[in-house]
C-alpha atoms as a PDB file:
ATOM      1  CA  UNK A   1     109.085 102.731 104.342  1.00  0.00           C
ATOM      2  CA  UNK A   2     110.764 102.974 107.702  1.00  0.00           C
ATOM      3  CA  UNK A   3     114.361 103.393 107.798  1.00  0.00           C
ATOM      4  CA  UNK A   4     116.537 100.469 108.487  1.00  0.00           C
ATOM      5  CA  UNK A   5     118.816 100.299 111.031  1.00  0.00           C
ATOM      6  CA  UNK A   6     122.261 101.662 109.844  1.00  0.00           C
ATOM      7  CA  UNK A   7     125.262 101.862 111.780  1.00  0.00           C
ATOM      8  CA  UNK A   8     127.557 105.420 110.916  1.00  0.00           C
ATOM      9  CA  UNK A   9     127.802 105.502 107.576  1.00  0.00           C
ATOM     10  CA  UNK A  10     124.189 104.260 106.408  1.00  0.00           C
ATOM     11  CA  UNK A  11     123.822 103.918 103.029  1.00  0.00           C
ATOM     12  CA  UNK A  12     120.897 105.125 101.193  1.00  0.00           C
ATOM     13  CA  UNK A  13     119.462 103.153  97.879  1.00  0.00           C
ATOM     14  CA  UNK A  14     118.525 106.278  94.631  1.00  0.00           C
ATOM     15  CA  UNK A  15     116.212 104.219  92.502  1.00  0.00           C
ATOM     16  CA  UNK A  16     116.559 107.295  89.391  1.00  0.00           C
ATOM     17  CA  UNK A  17     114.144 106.752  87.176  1.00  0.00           C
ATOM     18  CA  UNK A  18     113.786 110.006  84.810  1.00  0.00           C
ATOM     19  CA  UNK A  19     109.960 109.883  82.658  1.00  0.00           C
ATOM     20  CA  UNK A  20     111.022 111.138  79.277  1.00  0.00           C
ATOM     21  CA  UNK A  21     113.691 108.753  76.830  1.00  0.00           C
ATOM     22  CA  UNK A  22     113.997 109.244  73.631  1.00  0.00           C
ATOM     23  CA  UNK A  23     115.100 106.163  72.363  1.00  0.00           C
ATOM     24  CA  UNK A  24     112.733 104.035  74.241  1.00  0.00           C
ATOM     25  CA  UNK A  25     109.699 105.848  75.373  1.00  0.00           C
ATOM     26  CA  UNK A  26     108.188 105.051  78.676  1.00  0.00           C
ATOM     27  CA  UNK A  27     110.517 102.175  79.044  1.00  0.00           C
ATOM     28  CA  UNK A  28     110.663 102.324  83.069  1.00  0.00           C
ATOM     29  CA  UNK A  29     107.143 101.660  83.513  1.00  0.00           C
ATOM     30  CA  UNK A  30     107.246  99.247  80.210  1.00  0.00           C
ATOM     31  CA  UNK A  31     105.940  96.189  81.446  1.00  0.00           C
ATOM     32  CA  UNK A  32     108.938  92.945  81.642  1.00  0.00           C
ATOM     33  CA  UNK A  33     107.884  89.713  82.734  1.00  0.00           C
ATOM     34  CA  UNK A  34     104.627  90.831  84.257  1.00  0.00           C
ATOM     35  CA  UNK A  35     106.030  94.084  86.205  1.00  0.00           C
ATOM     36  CA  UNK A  36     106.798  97.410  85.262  1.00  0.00           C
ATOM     37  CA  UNK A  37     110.458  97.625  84.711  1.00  0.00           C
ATOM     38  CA  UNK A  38     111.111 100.091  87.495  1.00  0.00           C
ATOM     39  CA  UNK A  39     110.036  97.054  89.545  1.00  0.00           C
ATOM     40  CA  UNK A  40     112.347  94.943  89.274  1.00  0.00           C
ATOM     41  CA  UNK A  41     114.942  97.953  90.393  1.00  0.00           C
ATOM     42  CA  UNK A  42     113.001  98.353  92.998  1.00  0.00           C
ATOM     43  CA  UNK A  43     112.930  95.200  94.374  1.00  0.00           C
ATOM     44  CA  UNK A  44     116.597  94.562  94.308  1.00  0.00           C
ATOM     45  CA  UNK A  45     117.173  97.833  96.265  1.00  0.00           C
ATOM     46  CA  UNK A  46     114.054  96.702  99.140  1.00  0.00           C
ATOM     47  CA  UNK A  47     115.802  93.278  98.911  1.00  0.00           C
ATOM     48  CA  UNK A  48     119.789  94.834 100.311  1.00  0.00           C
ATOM     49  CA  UNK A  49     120.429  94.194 103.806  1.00  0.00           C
ATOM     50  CA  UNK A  50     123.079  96.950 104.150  1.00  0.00           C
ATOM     51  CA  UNK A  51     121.207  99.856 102.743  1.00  0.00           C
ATOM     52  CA  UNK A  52     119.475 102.130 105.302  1.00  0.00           C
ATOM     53  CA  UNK A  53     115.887 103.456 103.002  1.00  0.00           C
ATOM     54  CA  UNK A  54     115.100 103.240  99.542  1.00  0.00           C
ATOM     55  CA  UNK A  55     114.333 106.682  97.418  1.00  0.00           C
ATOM     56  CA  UNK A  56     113.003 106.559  93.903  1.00  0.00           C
ATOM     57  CA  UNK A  57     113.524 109.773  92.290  1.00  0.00           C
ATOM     58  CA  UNK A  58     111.500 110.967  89.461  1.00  0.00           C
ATOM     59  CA  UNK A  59     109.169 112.962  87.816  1.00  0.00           C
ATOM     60  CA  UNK A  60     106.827 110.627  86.502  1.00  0.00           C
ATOM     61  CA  UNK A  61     103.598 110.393  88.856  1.00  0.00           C
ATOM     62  CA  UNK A  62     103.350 106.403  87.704  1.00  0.00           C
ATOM     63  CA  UNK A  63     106.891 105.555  88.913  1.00  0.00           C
ATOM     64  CA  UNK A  64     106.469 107.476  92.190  1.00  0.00           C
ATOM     65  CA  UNK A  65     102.768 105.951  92.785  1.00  0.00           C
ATOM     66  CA  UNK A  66     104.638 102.081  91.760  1.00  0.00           C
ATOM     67  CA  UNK A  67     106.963 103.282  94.569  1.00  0.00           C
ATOM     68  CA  UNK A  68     105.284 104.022  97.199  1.00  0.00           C
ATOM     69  CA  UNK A  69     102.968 101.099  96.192  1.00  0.00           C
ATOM     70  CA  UNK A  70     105.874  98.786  97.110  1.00  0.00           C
ATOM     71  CA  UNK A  71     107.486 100.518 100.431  1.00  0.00           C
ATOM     72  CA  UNK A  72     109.959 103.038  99.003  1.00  0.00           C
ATOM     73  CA  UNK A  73     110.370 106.518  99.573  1.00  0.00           C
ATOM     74  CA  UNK A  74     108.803 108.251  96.717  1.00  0.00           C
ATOM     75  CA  UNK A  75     111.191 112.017  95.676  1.00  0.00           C
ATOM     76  CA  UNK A  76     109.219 114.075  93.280  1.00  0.00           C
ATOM     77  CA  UNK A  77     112.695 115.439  91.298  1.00  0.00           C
ATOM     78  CA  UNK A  78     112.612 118.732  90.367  1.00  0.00           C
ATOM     79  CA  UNK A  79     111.696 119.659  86.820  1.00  0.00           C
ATOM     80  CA  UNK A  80     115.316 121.629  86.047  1.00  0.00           C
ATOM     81  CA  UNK A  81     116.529 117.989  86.912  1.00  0.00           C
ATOM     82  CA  UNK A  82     114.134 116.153  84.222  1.00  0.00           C
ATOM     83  CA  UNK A  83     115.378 117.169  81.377  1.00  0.00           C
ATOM     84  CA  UNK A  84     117.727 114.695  78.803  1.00  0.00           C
ATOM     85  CA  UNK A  85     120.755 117.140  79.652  1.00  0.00           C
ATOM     86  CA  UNK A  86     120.355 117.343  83.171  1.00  0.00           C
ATOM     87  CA  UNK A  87     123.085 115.276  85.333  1.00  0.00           C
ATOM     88  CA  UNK A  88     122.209 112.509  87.035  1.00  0.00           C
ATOM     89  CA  UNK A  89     124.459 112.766  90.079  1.00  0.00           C
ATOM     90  CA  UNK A  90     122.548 116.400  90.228  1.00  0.00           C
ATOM     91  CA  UNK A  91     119.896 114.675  90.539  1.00  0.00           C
ATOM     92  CA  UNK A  92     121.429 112.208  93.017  1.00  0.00           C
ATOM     93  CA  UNK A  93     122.446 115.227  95.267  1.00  0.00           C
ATOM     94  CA  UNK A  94     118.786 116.167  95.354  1.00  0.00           C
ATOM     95  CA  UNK A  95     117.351 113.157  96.501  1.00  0.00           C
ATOM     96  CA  UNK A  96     119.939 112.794  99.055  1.00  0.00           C
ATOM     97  CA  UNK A  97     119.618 116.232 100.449  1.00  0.00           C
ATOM     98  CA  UNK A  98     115.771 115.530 100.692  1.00  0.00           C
ATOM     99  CA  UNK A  99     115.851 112.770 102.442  1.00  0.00           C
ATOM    100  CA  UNK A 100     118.545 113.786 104.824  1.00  0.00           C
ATOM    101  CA  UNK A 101     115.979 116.643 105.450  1.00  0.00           C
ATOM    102  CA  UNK A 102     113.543 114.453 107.273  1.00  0.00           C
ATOM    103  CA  UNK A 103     116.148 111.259 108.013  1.00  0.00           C
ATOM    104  CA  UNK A 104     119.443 112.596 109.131  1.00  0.00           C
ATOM    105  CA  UNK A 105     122.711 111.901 107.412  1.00  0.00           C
ATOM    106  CA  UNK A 106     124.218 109.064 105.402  1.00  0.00           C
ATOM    107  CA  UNK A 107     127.452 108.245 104.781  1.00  0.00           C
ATOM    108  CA  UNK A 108     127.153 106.960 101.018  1.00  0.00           C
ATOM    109  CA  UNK A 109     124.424 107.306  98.651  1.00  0.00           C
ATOM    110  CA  UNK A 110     124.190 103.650  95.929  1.00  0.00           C
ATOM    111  CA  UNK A 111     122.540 104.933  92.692  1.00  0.00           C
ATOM    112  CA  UNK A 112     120.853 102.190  90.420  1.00  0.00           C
ATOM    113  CA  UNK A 113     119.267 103.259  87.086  1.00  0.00           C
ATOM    114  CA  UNK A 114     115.237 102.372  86.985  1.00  0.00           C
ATOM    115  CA  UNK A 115     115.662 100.655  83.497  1.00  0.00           C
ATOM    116  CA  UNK A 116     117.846  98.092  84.485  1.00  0.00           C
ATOM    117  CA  UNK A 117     115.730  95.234  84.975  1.00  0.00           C
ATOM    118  CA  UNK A 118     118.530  92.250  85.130  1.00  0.00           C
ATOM    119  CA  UNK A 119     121.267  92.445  87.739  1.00  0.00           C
ATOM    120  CA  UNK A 120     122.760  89.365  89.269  1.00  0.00           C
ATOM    121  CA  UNK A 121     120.991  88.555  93.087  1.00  0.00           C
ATOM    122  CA  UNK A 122     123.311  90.809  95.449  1.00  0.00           C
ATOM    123  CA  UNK A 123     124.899  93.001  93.653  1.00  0.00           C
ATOM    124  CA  UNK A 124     124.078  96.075  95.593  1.00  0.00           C
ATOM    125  CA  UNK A 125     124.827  94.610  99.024  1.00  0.00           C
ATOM    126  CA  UNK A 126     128.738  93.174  96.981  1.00  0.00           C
ATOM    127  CA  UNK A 127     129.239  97.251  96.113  1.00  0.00           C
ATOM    128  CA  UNK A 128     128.408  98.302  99.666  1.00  0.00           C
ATOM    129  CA  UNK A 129     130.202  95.552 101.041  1.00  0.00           C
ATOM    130  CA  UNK A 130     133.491  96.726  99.050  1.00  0.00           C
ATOM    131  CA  UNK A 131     132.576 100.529  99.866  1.00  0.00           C
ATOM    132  CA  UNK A 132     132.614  99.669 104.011  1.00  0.00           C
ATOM    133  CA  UNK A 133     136.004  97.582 103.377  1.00  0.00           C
ATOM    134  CA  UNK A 134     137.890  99.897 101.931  1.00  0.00           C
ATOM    135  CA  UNK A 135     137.080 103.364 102.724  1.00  0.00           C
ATOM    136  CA  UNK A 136     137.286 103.904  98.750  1.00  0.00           C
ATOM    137  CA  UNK A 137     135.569 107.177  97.727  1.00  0.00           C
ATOM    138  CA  UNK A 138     132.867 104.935  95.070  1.00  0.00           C
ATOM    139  CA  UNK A 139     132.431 101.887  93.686  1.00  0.00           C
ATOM    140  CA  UNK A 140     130.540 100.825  90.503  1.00  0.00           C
ATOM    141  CA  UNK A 141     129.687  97.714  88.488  1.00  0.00           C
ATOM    142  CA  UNK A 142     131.937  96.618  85.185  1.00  0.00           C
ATOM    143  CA  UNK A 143     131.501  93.862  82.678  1.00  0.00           C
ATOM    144  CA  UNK A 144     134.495  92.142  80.483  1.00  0.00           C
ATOM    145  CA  UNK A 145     134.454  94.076  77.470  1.00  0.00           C
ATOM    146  CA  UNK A 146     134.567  90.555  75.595  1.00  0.00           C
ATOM    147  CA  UNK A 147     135.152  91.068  71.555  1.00  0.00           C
ATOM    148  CA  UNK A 148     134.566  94.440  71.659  1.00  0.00           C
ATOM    149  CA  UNK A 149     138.152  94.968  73.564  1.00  0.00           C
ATOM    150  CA  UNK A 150     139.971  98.597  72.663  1.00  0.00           C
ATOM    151  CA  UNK A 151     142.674  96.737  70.966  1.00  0.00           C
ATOM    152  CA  UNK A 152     140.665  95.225  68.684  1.00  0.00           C
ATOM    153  CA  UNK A 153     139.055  99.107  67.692  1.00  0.00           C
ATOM    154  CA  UNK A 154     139.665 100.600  65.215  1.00  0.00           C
ATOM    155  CA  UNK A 155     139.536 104.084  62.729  1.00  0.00           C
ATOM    156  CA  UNK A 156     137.882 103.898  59.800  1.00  0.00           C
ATOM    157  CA  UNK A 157     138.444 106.915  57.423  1.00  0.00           C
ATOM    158  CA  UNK A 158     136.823 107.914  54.720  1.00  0.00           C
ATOM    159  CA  UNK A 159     138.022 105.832  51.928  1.00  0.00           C
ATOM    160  CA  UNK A 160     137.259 103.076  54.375  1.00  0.00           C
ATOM    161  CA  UNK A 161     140.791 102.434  55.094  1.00  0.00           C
ATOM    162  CA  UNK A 162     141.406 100.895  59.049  1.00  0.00           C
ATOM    163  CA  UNK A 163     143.785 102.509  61.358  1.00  0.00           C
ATOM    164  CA  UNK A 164     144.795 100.905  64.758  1.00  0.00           C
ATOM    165  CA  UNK A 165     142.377 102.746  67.339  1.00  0.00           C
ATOM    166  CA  UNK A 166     145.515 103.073  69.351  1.00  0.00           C
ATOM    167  CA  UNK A 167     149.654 101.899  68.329  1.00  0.00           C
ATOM    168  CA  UNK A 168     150.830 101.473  65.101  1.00  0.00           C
ATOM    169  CA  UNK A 169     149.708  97.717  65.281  1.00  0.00           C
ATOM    170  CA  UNK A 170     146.315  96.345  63.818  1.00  0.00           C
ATOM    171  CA  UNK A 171     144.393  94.689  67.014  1.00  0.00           C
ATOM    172  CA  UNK A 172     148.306  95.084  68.875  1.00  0.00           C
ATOM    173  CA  UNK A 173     149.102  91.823  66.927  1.00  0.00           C
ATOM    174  CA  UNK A 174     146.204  89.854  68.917  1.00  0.00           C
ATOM    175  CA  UNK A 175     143.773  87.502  66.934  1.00  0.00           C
ATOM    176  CA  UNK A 176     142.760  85.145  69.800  1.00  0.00           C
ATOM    177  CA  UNK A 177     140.170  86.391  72.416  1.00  0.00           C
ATOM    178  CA  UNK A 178     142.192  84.070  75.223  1.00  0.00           C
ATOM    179  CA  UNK A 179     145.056  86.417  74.649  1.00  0.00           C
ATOM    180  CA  UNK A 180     143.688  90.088  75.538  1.00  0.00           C
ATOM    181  CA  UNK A 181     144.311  91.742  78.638  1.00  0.00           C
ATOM    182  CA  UNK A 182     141.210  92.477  81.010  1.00  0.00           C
ATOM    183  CA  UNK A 183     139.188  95.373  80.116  1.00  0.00           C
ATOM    184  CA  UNK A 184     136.263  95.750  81.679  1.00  0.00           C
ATOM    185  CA  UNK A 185     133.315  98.457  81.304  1.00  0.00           C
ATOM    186  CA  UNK A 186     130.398  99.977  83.220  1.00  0.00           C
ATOM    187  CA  UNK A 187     127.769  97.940  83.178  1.00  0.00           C
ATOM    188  CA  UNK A 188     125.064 100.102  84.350  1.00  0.00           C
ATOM    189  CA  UNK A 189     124.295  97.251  87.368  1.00  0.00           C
ATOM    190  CA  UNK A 190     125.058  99.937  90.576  1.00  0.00           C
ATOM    191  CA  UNK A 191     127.138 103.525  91.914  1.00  0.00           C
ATOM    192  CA  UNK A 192     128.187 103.464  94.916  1.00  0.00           C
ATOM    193  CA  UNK A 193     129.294 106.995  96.332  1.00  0.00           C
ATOM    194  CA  UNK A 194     130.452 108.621  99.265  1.00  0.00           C
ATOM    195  CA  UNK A 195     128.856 111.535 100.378  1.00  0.00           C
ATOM    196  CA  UNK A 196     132.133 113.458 100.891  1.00  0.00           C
ATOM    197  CA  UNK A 197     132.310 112.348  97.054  1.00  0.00           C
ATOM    198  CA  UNK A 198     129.273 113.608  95.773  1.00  0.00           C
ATOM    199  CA  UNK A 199     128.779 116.737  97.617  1.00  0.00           C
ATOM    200  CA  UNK A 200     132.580 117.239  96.695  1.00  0.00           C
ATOM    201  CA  UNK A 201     133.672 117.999  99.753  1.00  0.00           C
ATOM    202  CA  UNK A 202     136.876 116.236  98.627  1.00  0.00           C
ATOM    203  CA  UNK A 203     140.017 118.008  98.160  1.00  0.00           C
ATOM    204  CA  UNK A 204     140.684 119.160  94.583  1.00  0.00           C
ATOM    205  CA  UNK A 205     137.680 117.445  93.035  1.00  0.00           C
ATOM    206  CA  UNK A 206     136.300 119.657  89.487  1.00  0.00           C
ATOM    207  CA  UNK A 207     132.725 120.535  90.592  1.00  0.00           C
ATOM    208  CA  UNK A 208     132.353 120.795  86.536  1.00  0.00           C
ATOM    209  CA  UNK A 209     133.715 117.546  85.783  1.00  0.00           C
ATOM    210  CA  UNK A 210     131.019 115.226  84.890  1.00  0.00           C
ATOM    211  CA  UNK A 211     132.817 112.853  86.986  1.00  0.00           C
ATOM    212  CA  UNK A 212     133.974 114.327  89.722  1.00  0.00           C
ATOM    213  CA  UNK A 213     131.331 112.331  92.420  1.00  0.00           C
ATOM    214  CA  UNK A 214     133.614 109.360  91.905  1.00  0.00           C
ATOM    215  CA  UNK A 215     136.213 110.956  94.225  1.00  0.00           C
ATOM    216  CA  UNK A 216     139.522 110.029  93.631  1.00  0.00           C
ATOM    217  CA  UNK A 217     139.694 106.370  94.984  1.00  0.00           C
ATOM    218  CA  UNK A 218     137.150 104.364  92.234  1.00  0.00           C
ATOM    219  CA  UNK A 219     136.838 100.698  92.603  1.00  0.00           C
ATOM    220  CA  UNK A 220     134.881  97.998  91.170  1.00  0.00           C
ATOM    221  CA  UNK A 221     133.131  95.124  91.622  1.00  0.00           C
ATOM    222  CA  UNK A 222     133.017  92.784  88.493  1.00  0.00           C
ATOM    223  CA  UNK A 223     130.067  90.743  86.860  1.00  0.00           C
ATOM    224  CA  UNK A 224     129.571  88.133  84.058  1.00  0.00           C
ATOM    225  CA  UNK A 225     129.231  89.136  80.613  1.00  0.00           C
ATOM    226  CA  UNK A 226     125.750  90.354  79.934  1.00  0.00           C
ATOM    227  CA  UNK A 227     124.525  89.645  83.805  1.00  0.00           C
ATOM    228  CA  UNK A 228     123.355  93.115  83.936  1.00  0.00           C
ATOM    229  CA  UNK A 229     120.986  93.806  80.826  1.00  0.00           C
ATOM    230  CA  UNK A 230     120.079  98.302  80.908  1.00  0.00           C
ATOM    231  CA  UNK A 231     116.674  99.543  78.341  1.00  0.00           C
ATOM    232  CA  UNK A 232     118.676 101.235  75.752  1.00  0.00           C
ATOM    233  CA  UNK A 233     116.854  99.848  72.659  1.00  0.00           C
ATOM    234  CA  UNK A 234     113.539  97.523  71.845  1.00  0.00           C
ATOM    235  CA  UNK A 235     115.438  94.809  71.626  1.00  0.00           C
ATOM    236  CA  UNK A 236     116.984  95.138  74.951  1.00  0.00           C
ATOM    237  CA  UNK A 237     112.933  95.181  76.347  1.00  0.00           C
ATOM    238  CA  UNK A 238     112.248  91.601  74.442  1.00  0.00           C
ATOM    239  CA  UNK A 239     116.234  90.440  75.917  1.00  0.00           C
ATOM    240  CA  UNK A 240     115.043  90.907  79.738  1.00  0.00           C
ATOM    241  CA  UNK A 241     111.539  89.922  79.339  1.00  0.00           C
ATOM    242  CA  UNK A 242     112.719  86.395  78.097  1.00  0.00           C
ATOM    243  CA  UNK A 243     115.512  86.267  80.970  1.00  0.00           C
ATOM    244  CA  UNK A 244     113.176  87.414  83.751  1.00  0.00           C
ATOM    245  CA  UNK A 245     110.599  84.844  82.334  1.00  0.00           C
ATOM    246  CA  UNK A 246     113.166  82.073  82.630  1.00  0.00           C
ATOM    247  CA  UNK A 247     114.148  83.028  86.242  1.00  0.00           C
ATOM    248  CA  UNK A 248     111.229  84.291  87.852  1.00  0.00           C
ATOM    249  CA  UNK A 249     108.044  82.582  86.089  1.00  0.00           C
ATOM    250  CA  UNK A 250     105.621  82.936  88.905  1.00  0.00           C
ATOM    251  CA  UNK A 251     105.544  86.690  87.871  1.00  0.00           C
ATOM    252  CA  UNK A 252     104.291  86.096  84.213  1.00  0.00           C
ATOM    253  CA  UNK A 253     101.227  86.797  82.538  1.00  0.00           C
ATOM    254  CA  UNK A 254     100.187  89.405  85.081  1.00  0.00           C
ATOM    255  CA  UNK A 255      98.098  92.887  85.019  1.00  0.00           C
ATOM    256  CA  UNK A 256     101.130  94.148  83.279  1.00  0.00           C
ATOM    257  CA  UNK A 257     101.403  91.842  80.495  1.00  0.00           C
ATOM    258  CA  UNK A 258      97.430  91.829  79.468  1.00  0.00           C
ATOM    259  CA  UNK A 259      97.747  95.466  79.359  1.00  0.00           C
ATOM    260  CA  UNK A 260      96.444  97.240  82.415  1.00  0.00           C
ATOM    261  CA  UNK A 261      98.726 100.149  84.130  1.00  0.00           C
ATOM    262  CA  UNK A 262     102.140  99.190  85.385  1.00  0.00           C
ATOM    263  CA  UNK A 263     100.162 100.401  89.062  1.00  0.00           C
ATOM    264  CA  UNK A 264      97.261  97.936  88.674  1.00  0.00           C
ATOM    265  CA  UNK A 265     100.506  95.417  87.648  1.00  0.00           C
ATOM    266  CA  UNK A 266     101.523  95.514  91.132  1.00  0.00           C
ATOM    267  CA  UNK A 267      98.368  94.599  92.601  1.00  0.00           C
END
C-alpha cells in the first residue's frame, strides 16, 4: 500500500496478529460475519485518516497473504517473536524498525490486536487525535469496569470466608452500581505509542518493565461498555459474529462462512 501523506510525526497502524493461541486456535483467521477476523482489524486500520501505512505483523502465511490481499504492508515477524511468551511491544519494535527501513521515520506507532473484531467506527483516528493534542507519551482504549468494580472484589480463603479485596469494608459500604467511582479498564480496542516511548529513549524508563513503552504520560480515550468485543474464548467468536451480522449484513454468508479459506473469503 503506498504511504499516506503524514505530516512530522506520522503515525504508523501494527495490525499484530500472532498464529498460535491456545485458548482459541486459529481464531484470527476464524471466519466472523463472512470475513476472517483479522479483517475486520484490518479494515478499521485502512479506514484511519491520520495514520501514515498499515503493517500486519505475523507469522502466519494466511494472515500476511489476507494482508496484502487488502492493501497493507505484510511483516513476516520473526520466529523468537512468535512464541506465547514473547512481548508484544517486542514485537511492535520490530515491525516498526522494518518499516522505517524502507519508509523513513514515524513519530508514533498505534498497535491494534488482530482478534479484535468489534471496535466502535473511529476509534483509532479518536487515540491519534488525543496523541497529536497532547504530546502525551501513549494513549490506549478503556471500558467502565461496570459490576465487576475493585470495590466490589473480593478474597475468598479457603474456608470460603470473604475478605474486602482492599479496606476493612465489604464492597467500601457500596451496594448501588450508581454510587461507585469510575474505574475503567483496557479494553483491548487500540495503543497508541510514541516512538521515543517504545524505543525507550525516554528518561528513566525500565527497559525490563513489561510496561515501560507507555512512557510516563498515559492517557485514555474511553468507550461504551462492551463496544470493543477481543477473541479470548468461543463464546466471544459466536458474541461478534451476531454483532457484526447486525451492523454490517451485506458481508454475510460469504466464502468464509460456507467454509472456503479466510483468503478465498476476501475475494
Amino acid at each position: 500500500m503506498p504511504a499516506k501523506p503524514g505530516e512530522s510525526g506520522a503515525v504508523l497502524a501494527v495490525v499484530v496478529a500472532r498464529a498460535g493461541s491456545k485458548g482459541v486456535p486459529g481464531k484470527n483467521t476464524a471466519p466472523i460475519a463472512g470475513r476472517p477476523c483479522v479483517a475486520w482489524t484490518i479494515e478499521h486500520a485502512l479506514g484511519a485518516p491520520g495514520v501514515r501505512a498499515v503493517v500486519v505483523s505475523s507469522d502466519s502465511a494466511e494472515v500476511l497473504e489476507i494482508a496484502r490481499a487488502m492493501g497493507a504492508l505484510a511483516h513476516r515477524r520473526s520466529d523468537a517473536l512468535a512464541t506465547d511468551t514473547a512481548r508484544v511491544d517486542d514485537a511492535l519494535r520490530e515491525a516498526v524498525a522494518w518499516y522505517e527501513a524502507e519508509h523513513g521515520p514515524i513519530g508514533a506507532a498505534a498497535m491494534l490486536y488482530a482478534n479484535v473484531p468489534v471496535r466502535p467506527a473511529g476509534l483509532l483516528d479518536r487515540a491519534v487525535a488525543l496523541w497529536r493534542a497532547t504530546g502525551c507519551d501513549s494513549v490506549q482504549s478503556y471500558a467502565p469496569v461496570g459490576k465487576h468494580h475493585p470495590w466490589w472484589q473480593v478474597r475468598l480463603g479457603e474456608d470460603g470466608r470473604a475478605q474486602p479485596w482492599e479496606g476493612e469494608r465489604l464492597f467500601h459500604g457500596v451496594y448501588r452500581r450508581q454510587e461507585l467511582p469510575p474505574s475503567h479498564i483496557p479494553d483491548g480496542g487500540v495503543l497508541v505509542t510514541s516512538r521515543p516511548a517504545l524505543f525507550h529513549q525516554l528518561p528513566n524508563l525500565d527497559p525490563a518493565h513489561p510496561h515501560s513503552f507507555l512512557g510516563h504520560d498515559h492517557r485514555g480515550v474511553v468507550n461504551p461498555e462492551g463496544a470493543v468485543i477481543d477473541i479470548d474464548s468461543p463464546s466471544d467468536l459466536i458474541v461478534a459474529d451476531t454483532i457484526l451480522k447486525l451492523i454490517s449484513p451485506q458481508r454475510t454468508q460469504t466464502g468464509a462462512e460456507k467454509g472456503e479459506s479466510a483468503a478465498d473469503a476476501l475475494g
